[in-house]
Protein backbone atom coordinates (compact mmCIF):
# COMPACT_ATOMS: atom_id res chain seq x y z
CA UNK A 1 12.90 -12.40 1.39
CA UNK A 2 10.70 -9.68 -0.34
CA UNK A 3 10.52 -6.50 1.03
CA UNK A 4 7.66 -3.64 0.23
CA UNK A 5 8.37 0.07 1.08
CA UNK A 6 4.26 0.44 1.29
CA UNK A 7 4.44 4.46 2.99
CA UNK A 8 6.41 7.49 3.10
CA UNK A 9 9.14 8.07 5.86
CA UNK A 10 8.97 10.69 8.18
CA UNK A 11 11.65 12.05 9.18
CA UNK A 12 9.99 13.92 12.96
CA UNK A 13 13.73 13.25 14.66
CA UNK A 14 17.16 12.86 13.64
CA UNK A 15 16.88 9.78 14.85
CA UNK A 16 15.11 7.71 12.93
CA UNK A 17 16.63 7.80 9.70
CA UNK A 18 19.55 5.94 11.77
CA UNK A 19 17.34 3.72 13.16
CA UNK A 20 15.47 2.93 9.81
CA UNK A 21 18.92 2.52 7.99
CA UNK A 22 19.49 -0.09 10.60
CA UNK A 23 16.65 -2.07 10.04
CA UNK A 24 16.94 -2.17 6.18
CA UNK A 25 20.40 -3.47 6.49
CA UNK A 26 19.28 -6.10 8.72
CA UNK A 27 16.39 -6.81 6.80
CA UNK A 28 18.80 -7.07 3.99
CA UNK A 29 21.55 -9.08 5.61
CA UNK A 30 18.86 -11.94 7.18
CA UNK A 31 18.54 -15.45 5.65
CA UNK A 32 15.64 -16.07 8.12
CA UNK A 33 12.95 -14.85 9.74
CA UNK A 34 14.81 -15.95 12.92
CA UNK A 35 18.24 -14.54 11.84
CA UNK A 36 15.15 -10.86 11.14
CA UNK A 37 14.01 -11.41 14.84
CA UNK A 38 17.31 -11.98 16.07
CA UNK A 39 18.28 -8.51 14.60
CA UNK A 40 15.68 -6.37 15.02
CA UNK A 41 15.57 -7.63 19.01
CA UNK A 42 19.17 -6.29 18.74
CA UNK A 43 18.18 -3.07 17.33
CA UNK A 44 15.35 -2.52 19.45
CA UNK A 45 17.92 -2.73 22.64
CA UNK A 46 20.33 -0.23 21.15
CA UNK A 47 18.41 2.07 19.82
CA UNK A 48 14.72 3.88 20.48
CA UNK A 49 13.38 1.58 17.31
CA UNK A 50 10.28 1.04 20.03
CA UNK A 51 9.29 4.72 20.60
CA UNK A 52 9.65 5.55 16.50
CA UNK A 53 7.71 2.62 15.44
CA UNK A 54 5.29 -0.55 15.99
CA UNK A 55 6.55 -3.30 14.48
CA UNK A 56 5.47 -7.25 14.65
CA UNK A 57 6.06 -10.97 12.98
CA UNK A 58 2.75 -12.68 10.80
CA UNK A 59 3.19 -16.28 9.66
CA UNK A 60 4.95 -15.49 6.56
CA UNK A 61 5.62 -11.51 7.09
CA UNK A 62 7.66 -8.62 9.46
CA UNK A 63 6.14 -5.59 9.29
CA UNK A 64 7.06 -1.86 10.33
CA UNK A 65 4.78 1.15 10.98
CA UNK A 66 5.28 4.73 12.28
CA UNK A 67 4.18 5.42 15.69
CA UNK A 68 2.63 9.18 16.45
CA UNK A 69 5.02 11.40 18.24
CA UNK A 70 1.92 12.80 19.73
CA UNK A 71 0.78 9.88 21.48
CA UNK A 72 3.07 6.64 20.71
CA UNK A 73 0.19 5.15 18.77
CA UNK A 74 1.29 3.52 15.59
CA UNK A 75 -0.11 5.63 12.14
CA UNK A 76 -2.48 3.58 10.47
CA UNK A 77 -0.62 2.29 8.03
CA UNK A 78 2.53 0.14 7.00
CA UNK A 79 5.92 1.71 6.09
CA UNK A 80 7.28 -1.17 4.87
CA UNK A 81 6.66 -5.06 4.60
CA UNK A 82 8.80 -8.01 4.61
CA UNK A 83 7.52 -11.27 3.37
CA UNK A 84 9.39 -14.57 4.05
């Protein structure tokens, strides 16, 4: 698996550097894009990966984005992309 840092990370909480260090390990550590789902579902129940950031599956790609603190909406673009 390929994976693109495409954006700058903010760093609004303490929080989600622990949560983004979480998901590049599992990101790194994944064979599959099932073994990625499997993972990031994992994540996503231990941690508040779903109130930091948007996140979803294409055919052939995982990607991550920033949400706004303000609002919850995700920023506009991509922090990182993982092609499978």
């Amino acid at each position: 698996m390929k994976t693109e840092i495409e954006n700058i990370i903010y760093n609004w909480t303490d929080e989600i550097p622990h949560i983004l260090i979480r998901v590049i390990n599992a990101i790194t550590l994944s064979d599959s894009k099932e073994e990625l789902r499997s993972a990031i579902n994992k994540i996503a129940e231990e941690t508040e990966l779903d109130k930091f950031f948007a996140y979803g599956y294409g055919a052939h790609h995982f990607w991550l984005k920033h949400r706004k603190l303000s609002n919850g909406e995700p920023k506009q673009y991509r922090l990182l992309k993982v092609e499978f």
